[in-house]
PDB file of N, CA and C in Angstrom:
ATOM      1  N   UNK A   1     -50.210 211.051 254.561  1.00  0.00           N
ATOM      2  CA  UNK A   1     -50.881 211.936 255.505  1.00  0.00           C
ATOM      3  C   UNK A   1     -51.268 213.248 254.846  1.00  0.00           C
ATOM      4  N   UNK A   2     -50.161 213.774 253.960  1.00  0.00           N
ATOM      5  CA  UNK A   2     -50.483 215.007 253.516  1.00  0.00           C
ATOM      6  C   UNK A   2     -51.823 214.849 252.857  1.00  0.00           C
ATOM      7  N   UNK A   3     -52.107 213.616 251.687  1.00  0.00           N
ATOM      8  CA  UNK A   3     -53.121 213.890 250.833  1.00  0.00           C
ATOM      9  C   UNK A   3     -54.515 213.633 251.539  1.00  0.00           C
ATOM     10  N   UNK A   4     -54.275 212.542 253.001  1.00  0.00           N
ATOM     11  CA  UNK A   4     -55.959 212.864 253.440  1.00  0.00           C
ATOM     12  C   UNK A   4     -56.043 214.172 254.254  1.00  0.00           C
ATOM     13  N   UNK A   5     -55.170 214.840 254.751  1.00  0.00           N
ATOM     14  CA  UNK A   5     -55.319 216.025 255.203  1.00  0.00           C
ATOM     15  C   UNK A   5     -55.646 217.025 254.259  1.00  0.00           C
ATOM     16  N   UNK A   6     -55.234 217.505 252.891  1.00  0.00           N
ATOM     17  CA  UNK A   6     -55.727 218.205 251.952  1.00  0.00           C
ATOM     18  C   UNK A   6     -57.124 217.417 251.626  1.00  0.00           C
ATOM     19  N   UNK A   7     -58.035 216.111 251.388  1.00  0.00           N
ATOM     20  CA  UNK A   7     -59.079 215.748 251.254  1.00  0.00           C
ATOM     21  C   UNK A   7     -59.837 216.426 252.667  1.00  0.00           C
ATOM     22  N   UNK A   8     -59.559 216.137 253.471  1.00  0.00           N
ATOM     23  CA  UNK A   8     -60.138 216.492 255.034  1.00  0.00           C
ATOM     24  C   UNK A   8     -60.400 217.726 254.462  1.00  0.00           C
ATOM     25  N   UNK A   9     -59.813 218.643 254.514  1.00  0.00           N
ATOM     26  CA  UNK A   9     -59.720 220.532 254.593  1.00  0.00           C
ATOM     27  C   UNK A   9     -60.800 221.045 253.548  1.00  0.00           C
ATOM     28  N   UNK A  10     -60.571 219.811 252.037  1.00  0.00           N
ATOM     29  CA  UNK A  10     -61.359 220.496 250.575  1.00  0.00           C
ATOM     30  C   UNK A  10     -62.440 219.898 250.443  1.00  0.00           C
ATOM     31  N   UNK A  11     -62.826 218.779 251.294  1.00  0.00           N
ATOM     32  CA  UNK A  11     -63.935 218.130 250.761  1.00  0.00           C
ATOM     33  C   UNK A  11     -64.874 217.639 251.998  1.00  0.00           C
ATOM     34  N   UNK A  12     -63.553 217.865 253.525  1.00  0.00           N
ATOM     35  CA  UNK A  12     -64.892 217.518 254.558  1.00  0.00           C
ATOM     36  C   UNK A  12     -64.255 215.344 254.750  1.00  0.00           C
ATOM     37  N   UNK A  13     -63.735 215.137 254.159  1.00  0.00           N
ATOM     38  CA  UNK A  13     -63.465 213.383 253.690  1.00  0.00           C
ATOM     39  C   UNK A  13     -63.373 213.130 255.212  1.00  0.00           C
ATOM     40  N   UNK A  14     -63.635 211.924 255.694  1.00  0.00           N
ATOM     41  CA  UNK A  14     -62.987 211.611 257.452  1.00  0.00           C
ATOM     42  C   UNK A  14     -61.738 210.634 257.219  1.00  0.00           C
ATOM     43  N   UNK A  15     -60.740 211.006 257.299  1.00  0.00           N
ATOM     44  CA  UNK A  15     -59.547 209.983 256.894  1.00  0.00           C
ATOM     45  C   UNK A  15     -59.747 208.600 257.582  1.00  0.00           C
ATOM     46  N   UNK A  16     -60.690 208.296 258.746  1.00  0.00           N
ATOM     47  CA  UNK A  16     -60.699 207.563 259.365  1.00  0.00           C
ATOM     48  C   UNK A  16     -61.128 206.093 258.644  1.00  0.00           C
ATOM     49  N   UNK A  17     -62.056 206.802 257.528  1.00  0.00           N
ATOM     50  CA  UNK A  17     -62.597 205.567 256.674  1.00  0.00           C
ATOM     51  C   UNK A  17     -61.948 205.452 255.097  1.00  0.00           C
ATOM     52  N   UNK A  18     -60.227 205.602 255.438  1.00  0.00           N
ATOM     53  CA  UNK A  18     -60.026 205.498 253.968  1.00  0.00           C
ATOM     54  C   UNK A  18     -58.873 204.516 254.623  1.00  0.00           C
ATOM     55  N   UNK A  19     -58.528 203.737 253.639  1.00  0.00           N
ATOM     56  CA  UNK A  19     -57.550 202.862 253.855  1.00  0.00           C
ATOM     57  C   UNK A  19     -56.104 203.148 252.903  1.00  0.00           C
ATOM     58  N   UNK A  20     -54.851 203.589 253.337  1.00  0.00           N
ATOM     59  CA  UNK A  20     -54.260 203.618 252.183  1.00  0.00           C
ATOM     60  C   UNK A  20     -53.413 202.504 251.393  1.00  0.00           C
ATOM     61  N   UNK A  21     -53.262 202.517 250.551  1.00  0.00           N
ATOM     62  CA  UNK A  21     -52.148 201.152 249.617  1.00  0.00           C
ATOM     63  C   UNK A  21     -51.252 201.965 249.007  1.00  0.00           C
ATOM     64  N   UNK A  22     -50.909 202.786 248.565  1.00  0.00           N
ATOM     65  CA  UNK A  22     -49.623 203.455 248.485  1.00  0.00           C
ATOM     66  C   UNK A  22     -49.583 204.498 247.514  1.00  0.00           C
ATOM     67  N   UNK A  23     -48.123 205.283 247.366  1.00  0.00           N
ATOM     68  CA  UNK A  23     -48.141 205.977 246.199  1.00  0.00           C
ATOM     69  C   UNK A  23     -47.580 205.400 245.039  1.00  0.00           C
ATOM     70  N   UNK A  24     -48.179 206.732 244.417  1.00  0.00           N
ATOM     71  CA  UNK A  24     -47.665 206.055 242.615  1.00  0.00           C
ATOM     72  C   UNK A  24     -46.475 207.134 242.286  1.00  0.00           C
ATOM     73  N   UNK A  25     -45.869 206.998 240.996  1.00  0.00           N
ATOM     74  CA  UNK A  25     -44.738 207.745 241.232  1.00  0.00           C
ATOM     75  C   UNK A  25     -45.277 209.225 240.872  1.00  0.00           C
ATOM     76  N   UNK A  26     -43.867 209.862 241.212  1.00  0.00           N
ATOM     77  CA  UNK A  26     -44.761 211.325 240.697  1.00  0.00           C
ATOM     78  C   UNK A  26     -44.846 211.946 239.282  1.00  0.00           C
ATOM     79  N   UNK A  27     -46.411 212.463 239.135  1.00  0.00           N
ATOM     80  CA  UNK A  27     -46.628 212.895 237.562  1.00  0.00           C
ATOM     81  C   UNK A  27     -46.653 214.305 237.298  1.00  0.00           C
ATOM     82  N   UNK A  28     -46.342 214.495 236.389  1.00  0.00           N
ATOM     83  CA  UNK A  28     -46.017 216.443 235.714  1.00  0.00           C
ATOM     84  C   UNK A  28     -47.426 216.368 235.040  1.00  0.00           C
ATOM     85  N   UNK A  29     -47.738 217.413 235.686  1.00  0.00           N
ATOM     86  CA  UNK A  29     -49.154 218.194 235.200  1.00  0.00           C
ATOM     87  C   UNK A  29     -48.501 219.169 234.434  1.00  0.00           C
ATOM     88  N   UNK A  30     -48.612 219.051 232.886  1.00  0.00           N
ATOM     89  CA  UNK A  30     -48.082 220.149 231.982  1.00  0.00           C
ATOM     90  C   UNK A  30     -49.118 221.788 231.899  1.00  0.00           C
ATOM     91  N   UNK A  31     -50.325 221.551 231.834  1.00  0.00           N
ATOM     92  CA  UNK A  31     -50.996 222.431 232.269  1.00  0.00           C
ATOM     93  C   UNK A  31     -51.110 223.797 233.477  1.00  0.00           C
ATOM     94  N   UNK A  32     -50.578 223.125 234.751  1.00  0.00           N
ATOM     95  CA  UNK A  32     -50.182 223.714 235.831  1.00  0.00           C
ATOM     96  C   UNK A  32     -48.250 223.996 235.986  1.00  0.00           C
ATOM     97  N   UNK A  33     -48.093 223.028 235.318  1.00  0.00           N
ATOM     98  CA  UNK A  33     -46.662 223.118 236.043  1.00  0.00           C
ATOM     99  C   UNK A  33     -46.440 222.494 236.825  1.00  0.00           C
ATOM    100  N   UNK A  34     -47.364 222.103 237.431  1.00  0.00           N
ATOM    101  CA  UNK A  34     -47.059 221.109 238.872  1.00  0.00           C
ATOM    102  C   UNK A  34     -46.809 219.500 238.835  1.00  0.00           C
ATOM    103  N   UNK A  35     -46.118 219.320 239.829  1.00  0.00           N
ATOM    104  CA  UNK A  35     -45.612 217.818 240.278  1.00  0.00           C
ATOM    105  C   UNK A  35     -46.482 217.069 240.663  1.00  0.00           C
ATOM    106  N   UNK A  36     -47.321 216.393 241.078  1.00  0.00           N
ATOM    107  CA  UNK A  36     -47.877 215.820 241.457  1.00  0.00           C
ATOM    108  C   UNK A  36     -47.911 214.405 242.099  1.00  0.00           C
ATOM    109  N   UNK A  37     -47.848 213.862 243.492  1.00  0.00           N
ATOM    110  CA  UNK A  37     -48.105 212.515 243.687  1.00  0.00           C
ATOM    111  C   UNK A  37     -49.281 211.880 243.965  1.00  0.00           C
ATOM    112  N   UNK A  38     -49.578 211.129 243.139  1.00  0.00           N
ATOM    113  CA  UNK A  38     -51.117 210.147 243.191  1.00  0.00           C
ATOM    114  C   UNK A  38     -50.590 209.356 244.336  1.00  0.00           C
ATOM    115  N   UNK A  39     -52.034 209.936 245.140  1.00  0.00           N
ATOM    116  CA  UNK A  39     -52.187 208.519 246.290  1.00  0.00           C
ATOM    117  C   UNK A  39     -52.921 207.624 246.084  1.00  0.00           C
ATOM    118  N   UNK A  40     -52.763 205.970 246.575  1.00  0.00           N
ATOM    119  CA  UNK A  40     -53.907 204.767 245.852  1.00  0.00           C
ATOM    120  C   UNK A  40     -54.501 204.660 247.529  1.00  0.00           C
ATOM    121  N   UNK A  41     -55.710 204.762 247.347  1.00  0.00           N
ATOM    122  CA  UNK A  41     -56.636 204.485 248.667  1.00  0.00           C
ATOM    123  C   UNK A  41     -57.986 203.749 248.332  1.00  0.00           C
ATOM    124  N   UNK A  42     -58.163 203.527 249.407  1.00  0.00           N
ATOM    125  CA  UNK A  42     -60.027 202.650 249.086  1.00  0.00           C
ATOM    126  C   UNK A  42     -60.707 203.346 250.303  1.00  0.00           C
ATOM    127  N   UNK A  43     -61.751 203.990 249.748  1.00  0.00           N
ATOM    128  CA  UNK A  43     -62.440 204.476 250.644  1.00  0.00           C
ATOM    129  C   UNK A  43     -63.511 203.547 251.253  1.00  0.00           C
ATOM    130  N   UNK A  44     -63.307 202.998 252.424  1.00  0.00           N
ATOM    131  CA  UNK A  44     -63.756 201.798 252.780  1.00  0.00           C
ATOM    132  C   UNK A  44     -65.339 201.992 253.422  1.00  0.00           C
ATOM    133  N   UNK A  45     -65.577 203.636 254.331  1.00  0.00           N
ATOM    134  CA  UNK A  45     -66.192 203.671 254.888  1.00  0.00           C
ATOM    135  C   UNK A  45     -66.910 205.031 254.798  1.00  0.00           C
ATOM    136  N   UNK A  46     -67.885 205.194 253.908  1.00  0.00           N
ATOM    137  CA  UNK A  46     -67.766 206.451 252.902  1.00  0.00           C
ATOM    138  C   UNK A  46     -68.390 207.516 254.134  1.00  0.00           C
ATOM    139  N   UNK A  47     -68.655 208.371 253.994  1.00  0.00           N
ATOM    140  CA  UNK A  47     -69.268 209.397 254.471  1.00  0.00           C
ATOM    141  C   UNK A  47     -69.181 210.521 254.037  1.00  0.00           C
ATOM    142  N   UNK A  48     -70.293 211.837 254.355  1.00  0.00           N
ATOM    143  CA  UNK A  48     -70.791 212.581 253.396  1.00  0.00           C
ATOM    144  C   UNK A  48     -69.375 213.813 253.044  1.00  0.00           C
ATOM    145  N   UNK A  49     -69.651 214.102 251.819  1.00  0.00           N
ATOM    146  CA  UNK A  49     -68.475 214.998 251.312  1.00  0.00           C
ATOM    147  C   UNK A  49     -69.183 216.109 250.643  1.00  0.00           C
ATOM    148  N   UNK A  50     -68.197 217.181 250.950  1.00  0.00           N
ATOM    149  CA  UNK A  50     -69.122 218.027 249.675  1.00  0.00           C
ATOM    150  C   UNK A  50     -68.017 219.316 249.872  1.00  0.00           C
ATOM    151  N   UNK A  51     -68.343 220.501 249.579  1.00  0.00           N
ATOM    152  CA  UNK A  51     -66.961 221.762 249.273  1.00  0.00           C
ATOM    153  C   UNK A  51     -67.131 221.957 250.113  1.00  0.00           C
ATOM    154  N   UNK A  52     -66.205 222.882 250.706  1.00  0.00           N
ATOM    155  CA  UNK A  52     -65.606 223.238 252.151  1.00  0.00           C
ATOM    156  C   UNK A  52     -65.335 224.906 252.049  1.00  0.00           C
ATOM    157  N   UNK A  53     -64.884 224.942 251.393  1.00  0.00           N
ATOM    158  CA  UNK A  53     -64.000 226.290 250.788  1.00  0.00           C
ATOM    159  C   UNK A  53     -64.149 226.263 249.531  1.00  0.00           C
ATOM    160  N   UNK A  54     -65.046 227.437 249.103  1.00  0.00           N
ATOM    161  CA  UNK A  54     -65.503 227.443 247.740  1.00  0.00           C
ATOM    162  C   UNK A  54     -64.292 227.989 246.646  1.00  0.00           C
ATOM    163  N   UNK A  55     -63.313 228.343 247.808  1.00  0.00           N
ATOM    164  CA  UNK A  55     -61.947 229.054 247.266  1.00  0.00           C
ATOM    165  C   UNK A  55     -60.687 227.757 246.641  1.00  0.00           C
ATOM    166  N   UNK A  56     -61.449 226.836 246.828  1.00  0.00           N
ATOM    167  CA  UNK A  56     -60.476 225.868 246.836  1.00  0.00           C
ATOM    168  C   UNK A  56     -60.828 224.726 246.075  1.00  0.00           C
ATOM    169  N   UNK A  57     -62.473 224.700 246.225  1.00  0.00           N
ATOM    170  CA  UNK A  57     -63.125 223.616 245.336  1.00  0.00           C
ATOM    171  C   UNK A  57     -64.240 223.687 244.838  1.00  0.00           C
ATOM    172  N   UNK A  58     -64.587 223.987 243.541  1.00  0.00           N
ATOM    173  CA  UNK A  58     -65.620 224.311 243.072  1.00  0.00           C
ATOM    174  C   UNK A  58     -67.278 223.024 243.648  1.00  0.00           C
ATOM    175  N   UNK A  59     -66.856 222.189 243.187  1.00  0.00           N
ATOM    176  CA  UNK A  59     -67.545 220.623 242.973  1.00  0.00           C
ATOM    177  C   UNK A  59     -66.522 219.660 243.591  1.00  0.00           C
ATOM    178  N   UNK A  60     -67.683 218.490 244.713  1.00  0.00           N
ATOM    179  CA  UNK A  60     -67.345 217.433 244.579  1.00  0.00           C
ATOM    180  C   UNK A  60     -68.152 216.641 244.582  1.00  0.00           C
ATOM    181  N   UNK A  61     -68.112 215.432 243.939  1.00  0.00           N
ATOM    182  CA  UNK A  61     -69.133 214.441 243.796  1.00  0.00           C
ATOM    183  C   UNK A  61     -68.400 212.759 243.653  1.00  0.00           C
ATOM    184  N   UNK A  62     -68.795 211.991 244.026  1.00  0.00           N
ATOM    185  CA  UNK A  62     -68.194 210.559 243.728  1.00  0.00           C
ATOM    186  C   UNK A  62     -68.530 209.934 242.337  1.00  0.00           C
ATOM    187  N   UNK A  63     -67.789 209.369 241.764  1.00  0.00           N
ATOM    188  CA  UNK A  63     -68.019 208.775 240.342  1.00  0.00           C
ATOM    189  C   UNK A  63     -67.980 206.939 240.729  1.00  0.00           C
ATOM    190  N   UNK A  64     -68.785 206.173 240.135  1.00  0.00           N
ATOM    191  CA  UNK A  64     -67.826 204.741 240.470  1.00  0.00           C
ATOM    192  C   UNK A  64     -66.930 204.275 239.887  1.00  0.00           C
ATOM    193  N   UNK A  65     -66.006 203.454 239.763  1.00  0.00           N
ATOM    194  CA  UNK A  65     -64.925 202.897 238.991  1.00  0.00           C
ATOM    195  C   UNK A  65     -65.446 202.801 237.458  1.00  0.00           C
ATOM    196  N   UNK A  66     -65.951 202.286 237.662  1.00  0.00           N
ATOM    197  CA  UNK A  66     -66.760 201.536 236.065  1.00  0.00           C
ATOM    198  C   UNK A  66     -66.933 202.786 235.419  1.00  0.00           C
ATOM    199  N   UNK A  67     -67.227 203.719 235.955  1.00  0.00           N
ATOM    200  CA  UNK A  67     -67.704 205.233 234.853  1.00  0.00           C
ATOM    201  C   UNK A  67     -66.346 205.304 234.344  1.00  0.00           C
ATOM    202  N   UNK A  68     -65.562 205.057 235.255  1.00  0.00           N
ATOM    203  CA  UNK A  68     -64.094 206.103 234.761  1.00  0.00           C
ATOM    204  C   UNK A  68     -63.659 204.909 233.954  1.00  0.00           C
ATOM    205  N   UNK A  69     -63.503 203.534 233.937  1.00  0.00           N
ATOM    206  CA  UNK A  69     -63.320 202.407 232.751  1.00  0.00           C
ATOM    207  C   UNK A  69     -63.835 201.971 231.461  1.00  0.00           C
ATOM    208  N   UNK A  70     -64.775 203.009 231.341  1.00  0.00           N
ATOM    209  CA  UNK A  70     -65.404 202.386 230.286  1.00  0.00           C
ATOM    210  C   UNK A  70     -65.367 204.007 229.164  1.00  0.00           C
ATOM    211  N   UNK A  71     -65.096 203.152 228.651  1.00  0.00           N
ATOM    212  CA  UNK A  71     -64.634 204.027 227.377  1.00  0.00           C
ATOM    213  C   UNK A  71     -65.107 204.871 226.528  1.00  0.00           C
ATOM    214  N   UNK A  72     -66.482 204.650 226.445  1.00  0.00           N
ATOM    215  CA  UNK A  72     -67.627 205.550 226.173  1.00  0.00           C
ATOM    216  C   UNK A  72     -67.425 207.240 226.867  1.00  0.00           C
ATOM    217  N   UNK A  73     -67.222 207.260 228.309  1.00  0.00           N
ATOM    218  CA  UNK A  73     -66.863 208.252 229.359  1.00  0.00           C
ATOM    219  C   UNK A  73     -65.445 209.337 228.859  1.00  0.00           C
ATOM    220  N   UNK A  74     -65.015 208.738 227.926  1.00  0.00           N
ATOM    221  CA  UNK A  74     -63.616 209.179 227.744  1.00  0.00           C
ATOM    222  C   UNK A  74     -63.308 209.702 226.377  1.00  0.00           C
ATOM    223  N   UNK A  75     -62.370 211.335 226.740  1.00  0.00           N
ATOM    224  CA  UNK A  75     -62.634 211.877 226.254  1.00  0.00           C
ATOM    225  C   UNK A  75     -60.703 212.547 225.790  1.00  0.00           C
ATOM    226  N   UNK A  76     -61.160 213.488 224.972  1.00  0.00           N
ATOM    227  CA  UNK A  76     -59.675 214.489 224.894  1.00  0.00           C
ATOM    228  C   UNK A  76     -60.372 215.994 224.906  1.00  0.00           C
ATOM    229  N   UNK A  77     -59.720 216.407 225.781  1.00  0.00           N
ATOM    230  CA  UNK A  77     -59.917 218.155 225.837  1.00  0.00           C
ATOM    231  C   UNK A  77     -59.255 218.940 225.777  1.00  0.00           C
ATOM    232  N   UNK A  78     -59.758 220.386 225.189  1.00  0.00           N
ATOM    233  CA  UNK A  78     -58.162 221.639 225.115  1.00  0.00           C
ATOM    234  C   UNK A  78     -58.360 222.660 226.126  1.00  0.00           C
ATOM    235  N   UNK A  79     -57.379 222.808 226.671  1.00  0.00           N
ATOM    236  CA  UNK A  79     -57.028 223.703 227.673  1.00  0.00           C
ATOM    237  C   UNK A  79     -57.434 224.666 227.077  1.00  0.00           C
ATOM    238  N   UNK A  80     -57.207 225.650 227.498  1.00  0.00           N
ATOM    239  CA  UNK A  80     -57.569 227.399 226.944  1.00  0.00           C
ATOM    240  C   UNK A  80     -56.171 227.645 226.539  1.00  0.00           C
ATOM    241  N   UNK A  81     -55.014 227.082 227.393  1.00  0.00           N
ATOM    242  CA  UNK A  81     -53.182 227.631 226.807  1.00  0.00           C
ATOM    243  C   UNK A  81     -53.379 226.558 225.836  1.00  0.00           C
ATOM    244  N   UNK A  82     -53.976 225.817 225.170  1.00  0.00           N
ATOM    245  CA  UNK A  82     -53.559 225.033 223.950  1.00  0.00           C
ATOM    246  C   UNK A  82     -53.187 223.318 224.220  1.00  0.00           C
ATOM    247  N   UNK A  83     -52.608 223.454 225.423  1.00  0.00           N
ATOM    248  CA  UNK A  83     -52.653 221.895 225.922  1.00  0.00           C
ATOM    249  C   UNK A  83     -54.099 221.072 225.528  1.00  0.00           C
ATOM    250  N   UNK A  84     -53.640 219.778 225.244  1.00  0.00           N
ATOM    251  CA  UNK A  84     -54.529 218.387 224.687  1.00  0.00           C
ATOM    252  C   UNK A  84     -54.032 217.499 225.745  1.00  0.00           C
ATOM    253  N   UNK A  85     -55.085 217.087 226.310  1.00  0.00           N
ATOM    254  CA  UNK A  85     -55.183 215.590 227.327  1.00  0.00           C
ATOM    255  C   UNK A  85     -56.086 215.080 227.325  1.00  0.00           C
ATOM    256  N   UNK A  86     -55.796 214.094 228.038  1.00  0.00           N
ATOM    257  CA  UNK A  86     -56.924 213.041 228.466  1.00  0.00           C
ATOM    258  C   UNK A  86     -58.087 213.386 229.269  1.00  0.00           C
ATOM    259  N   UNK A  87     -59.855 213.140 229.529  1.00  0.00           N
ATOM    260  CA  UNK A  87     -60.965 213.616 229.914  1.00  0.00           C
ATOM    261  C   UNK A  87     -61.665 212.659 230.357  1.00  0.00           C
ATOM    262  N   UNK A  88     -62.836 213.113 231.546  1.00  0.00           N
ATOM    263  CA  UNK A  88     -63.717 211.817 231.322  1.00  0.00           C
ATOM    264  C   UNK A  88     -64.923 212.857 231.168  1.00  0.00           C
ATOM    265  N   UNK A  89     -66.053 212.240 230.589  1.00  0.00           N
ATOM    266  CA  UNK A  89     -67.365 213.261 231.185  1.00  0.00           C
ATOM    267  C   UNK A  89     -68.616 212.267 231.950  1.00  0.00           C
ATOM    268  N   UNK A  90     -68.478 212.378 232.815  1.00  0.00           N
ATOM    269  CA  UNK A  90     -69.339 212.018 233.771  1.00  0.00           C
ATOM    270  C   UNK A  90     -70.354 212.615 234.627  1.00  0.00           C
ATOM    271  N   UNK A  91     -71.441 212.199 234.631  1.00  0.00           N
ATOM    272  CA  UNK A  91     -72.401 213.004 235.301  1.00  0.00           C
ATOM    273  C   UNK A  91     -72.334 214.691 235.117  1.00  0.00           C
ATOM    274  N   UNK A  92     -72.402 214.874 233.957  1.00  0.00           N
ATOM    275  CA  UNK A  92     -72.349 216.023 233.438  1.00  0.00           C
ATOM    276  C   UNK A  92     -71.265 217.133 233.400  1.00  0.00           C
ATOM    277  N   UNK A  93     -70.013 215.846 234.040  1.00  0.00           N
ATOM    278  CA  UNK A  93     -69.173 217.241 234.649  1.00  0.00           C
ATOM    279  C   UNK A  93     -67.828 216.673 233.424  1.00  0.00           C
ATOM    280  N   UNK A  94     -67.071 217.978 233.151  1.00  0.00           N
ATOM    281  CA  UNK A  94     -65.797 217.373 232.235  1.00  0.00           C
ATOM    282  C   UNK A  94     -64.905 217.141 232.947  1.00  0.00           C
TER     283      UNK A  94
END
């Protein structure tokens, strides 16, 4: 509930058309500090999205699966504190 309610608030999403399948465990964002739990959903029944609060979300845009699988898309980037991770660049965005 929490994560389509934060989608609802940042992006406008209608929870009504997402279906959920569960969480994943939780991951450490070394960059932030933060904890993080990935939610797995299928957005079954799309409808329009876009920023809400420019305070909260710069950009949103949909990518399809296949962009983010294919390997070409994928990247490593440096933080500004020096951290190295994983990237995709898609549709112009990093």
């Amino acid at each position: 509930r929490a994560a389509l309610r934060e989608a609802e608030e940042e992006t406008g999403l209608d929870p009504a058309g997402v279906q959920l399948f569960g969480v994943l465990p939780k991951l450490y964002i070394p960059v932030s500090g933060f904890v993080v739990t990935p939610v797995l959903a299928w957005w079954r029944e799309p409808t329009p999205v876009g920023v809400v609060d420019p305070a909260e979300t710069a950009r949103v845009f949909t990518v399809p699966v296949a962009d983010l699988t294919d390997p070409a898309n994928r990247v490593t980037t440096i933080h500004p504190s020096g951290h190295r991770g994983p990237a995709f660049l898609v549709e112009s965005a990093l």
